[in-house]
C-alpha atoms as a PDB file:
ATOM      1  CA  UNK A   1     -17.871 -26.546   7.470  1.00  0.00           C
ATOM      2  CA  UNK A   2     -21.685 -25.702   7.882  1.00  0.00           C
ATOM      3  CA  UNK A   3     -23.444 -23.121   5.045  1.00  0.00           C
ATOM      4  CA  UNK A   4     -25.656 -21.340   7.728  1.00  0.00           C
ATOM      5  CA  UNK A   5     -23.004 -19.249  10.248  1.00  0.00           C
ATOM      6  CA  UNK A   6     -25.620 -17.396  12.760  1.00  0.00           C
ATOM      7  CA  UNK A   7     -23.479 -14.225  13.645  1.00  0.00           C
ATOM      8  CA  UNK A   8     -23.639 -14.317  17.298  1.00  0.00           C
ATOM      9  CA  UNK A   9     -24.153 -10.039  17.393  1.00  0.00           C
ATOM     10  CA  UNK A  10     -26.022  -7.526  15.270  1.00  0.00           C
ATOM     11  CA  UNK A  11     -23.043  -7.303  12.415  1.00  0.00           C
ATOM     12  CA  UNK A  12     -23.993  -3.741  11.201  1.00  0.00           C
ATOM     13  CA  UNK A  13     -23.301  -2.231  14.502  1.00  0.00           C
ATOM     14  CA  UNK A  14     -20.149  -4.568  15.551  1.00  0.00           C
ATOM     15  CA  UNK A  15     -18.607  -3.258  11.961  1.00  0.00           C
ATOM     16  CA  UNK A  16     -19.146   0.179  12.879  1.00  0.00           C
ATOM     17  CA  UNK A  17     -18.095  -0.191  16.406  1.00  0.00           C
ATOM     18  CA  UNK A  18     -14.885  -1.961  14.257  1.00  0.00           C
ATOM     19  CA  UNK A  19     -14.199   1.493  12.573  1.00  0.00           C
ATOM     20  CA  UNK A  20     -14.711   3.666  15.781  1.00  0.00           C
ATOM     21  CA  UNK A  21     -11.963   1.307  17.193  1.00  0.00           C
ATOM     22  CA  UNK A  22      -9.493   1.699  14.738  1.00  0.00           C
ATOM     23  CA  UNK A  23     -10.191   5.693  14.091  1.00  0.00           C
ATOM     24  CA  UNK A  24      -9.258   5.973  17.596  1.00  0.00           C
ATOM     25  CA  UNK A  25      -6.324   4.076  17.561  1.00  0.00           C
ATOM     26  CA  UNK A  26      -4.670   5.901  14.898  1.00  0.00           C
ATOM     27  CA  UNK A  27      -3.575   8.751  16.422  1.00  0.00           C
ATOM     28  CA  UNK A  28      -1.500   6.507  18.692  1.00  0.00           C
ATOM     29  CA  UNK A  29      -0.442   4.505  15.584  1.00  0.00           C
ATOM     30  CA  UNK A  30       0.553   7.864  14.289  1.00  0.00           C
ATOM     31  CA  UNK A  31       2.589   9.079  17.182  1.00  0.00           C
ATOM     32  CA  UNK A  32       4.500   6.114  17.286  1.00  0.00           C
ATOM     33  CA  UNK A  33       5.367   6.526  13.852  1.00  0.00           C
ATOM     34  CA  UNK A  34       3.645   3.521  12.626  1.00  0.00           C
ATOM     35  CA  UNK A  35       2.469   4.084   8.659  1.00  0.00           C
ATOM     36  CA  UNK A  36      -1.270   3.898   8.662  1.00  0.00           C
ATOM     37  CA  UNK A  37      -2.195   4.920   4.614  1.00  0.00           C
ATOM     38  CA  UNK A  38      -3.679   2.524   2.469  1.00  0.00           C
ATOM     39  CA  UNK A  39      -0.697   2.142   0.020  1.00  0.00           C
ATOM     40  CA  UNK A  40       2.138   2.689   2.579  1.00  0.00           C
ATOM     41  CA  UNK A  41       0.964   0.736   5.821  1.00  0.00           C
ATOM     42  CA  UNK A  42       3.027  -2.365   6.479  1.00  0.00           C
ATOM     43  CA  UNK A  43       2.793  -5.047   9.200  1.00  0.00           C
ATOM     44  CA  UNK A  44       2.817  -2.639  12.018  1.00  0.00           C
ATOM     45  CA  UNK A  45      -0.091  -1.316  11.288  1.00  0.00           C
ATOM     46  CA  UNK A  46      -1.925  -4.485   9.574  1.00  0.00           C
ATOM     47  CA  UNK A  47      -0.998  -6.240  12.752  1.00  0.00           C
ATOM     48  CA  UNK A  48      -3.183  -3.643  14.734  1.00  0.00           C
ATOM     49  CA  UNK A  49      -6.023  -3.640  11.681  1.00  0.00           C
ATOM     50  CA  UNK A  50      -6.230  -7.804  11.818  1.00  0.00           C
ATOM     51  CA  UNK A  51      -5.874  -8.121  15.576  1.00  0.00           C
ATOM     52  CA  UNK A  52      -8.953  -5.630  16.174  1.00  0.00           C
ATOM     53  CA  UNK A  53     -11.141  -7.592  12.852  1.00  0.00           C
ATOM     54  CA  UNK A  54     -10.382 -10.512  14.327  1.00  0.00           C
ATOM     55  CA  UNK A  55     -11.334  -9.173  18.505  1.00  0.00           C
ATOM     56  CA  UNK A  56     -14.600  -7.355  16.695  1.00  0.00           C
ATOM     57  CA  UNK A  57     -15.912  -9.765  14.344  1.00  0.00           C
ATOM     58  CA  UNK A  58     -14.019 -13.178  13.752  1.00  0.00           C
ATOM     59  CA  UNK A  59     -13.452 -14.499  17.045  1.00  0.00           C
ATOM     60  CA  UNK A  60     -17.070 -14.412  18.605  1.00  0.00           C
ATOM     61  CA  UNK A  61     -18.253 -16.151  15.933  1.00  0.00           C
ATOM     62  CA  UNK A  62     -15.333 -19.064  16.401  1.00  0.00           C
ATOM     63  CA  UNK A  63     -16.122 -18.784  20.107  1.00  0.00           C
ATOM     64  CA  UNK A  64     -20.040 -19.333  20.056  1.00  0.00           C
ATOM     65  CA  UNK A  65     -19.866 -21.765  17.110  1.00  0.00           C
ATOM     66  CA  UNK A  66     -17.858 -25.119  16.754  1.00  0.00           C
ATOM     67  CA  UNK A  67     -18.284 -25.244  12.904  1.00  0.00           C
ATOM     68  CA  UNK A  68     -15.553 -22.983  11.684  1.00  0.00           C
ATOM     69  CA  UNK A  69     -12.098 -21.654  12.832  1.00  0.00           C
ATOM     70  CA  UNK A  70      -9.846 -18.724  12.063  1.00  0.00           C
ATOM     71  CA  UNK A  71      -8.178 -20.763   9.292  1.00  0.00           C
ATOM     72  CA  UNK A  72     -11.619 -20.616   7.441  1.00  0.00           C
ATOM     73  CA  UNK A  73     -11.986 -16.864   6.884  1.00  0.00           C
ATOM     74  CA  UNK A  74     -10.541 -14.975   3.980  1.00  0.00           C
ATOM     75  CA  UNK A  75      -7.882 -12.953   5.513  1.00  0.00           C
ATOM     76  CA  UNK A  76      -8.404  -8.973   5.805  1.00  0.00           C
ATOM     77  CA  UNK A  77      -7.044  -7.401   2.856  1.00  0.00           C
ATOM     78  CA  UNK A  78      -5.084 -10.384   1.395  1.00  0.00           C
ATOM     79  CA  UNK A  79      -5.994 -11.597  -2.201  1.00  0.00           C
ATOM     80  CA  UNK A  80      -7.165 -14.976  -2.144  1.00  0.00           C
ATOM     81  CA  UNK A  81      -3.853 -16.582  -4.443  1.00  0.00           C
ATOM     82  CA  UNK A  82      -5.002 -20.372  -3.999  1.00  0.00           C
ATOM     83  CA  UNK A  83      -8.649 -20.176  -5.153  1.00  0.00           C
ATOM     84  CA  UNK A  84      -9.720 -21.836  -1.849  1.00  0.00           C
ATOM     85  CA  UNK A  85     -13.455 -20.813  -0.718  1.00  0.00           C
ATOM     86  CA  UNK A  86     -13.411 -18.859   2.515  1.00  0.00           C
ATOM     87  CA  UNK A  87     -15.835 -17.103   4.483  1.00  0.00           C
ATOM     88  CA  UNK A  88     -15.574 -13.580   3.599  1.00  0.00           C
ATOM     89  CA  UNK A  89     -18.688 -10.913   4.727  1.00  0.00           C
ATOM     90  CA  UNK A  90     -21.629 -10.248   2.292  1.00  0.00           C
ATOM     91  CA  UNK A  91     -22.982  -6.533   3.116  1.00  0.00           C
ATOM     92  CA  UNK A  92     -26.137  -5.764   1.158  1.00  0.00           C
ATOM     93  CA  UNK A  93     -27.020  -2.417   1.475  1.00  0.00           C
ATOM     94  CA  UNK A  94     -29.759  -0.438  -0.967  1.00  0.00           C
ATOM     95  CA  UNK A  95     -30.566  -3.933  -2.868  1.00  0.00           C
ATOM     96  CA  UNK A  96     -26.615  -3.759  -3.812  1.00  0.00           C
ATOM     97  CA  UNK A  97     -23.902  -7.066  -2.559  1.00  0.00           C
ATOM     98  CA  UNK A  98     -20.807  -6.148  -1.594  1.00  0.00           C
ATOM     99  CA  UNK A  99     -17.604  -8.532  -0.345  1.00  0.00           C
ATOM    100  CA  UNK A 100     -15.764  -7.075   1.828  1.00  0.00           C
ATOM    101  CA  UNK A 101     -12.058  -7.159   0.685  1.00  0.00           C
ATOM    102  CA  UNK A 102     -10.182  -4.858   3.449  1.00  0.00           C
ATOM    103  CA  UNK A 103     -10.017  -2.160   5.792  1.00  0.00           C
ATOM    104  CA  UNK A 104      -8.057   1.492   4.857  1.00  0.00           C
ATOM    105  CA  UNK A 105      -7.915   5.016   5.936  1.00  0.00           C
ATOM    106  CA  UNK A 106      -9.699   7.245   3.887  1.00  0.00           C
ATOM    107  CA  UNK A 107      -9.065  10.852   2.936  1.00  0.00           C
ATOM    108  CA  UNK A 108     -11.594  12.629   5.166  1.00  0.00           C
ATOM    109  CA  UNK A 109      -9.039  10.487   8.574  1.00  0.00           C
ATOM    110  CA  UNK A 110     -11.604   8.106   9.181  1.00  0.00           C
ATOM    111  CA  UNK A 111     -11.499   4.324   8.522  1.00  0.00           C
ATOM    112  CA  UNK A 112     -14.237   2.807   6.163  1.00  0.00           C
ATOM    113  CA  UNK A 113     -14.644  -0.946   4.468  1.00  0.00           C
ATOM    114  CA  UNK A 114     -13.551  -1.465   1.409  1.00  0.00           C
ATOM    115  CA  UNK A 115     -15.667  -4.079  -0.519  1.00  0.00           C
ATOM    116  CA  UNK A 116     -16.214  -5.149  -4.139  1.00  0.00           C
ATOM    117  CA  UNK A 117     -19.235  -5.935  -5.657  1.00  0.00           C
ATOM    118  CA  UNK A 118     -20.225  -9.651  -5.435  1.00  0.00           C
ATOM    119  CA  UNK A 119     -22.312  -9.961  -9.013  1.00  0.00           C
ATOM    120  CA  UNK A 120     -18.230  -8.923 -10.737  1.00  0.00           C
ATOM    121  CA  UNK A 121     -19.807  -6.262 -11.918  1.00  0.00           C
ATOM    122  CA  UNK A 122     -16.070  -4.652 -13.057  1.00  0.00           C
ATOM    123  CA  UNK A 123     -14.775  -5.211  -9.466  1.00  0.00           C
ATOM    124  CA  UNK A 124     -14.480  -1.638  -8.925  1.00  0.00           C
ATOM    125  CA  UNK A 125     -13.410  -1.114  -5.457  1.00  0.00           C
ATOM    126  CA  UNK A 126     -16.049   0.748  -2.793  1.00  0.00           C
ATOM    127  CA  UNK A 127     -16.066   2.055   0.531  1.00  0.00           C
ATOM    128  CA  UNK A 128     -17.920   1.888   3.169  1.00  0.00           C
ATOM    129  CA  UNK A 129     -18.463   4.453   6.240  1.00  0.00           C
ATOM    130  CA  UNK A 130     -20.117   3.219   9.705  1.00  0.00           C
ATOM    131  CA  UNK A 131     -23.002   5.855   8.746  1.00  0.00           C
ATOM    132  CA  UNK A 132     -23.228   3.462   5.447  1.00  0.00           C
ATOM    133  CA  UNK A 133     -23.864   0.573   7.832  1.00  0.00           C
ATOM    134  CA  UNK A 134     -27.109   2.124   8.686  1.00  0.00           C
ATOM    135  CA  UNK A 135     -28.541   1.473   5.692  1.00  0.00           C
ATOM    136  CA  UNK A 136     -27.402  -2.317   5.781  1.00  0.00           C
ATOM    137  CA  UNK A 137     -30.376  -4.565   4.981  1.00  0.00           C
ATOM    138  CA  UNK A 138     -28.311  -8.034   5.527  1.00  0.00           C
ATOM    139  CA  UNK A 139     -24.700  -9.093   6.632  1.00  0.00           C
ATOM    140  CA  UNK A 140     -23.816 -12.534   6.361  1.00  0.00           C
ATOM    141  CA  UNK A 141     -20.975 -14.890   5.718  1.00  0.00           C
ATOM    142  CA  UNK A 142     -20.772 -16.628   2.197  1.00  0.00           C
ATOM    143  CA  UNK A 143     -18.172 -19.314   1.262  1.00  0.00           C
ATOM    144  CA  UNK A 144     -16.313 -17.400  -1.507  1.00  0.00           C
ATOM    145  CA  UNK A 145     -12.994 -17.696  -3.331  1.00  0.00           C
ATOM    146  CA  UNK A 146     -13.850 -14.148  -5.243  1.00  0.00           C
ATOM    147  CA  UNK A 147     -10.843 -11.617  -5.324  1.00  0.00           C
ATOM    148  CA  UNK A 148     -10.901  -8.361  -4.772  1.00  0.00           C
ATOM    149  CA  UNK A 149      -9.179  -5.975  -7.772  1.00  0.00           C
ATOM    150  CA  UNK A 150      -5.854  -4.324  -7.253  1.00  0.00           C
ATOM    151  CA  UNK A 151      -6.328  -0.896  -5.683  1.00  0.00           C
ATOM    152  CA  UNK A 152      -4.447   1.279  -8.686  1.00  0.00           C
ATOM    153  CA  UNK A 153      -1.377   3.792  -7.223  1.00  0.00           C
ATOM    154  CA  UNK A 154      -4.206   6.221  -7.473  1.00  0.00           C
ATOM    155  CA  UNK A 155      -6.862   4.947  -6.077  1.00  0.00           C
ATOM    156  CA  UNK A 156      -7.868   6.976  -2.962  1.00  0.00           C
ATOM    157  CA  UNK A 157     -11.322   6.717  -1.558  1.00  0.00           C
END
């Protein structure tokens, strides 16, 4: 697999245009009584979550590119258990990496990135709003095998 992957649209904006999908989804999710919070979703609703990462931001890069498939990116939300490098996104935004790890409902009902900071600086868990995707200076793939840290029963962002 190639280092370089040109992302074939303007990432910041396809992210955010991720989020918009999935907030308005939810409501259906919801109706149908599909569990959509962060520590009580199952594959219903991670189904829905992968299917629209991988219709958003996965796929046109497979489809415009012959050097990479679906098998080569980390999967959303999944720790990495084999230590195999990946593709996984790099989002810098205000001089700061961040990996994103997954995808979860926050508490103000909208859906935000969750990323970790690529330097292991404590892996503390982060999130990420579509408005934060403004300030974006670079997204790019990286080949990483870096894990994310186990959201805590807690954790809420």
């Amino acid at each position: 697999m190639k280092n370089e992957v040109k992302l074939p649209y303007a990432a910041a904006e396809q992210f955010s245009l991720l989020l918009e999908a999935l907030d308005a989804v939810h409501p259906f999710a919801a109706r149908g009584g599909i569990e959509t919070s962060y520590f009580n979703a199952y594959d219903e609703w991670e189904n829905i979550v992968d299917a629209l990462y991988r219709s958003f931001i996965v796929q046109p890069i497979i489809d415009t590119q012959i050097i990479c498939g679906l098998q080569d990116f980390a999967k959303i939300g999944f720790h990495n258990r084999d230590g195999t490098k990946l593709l996984r996104f790099l989002v810098e935004i205000n001089g700061e990496e961040l990996l994103l790890h997954d995808i979860g409902l926050a508490a103000d009902g909208h859906f935000k990135l969750l990323t970790f900071g690529s330097k292991d600086k404590g892996k503390v868990l982060l999130a990420i709003c579509g408005t934060d995707l403004k300030n974006a200076q670079k997204v790019q793939l990286v080949s990483s095998k870096a894990n994310a840290p186990d959201a805590f029963a807690s954790f809420s962002f």
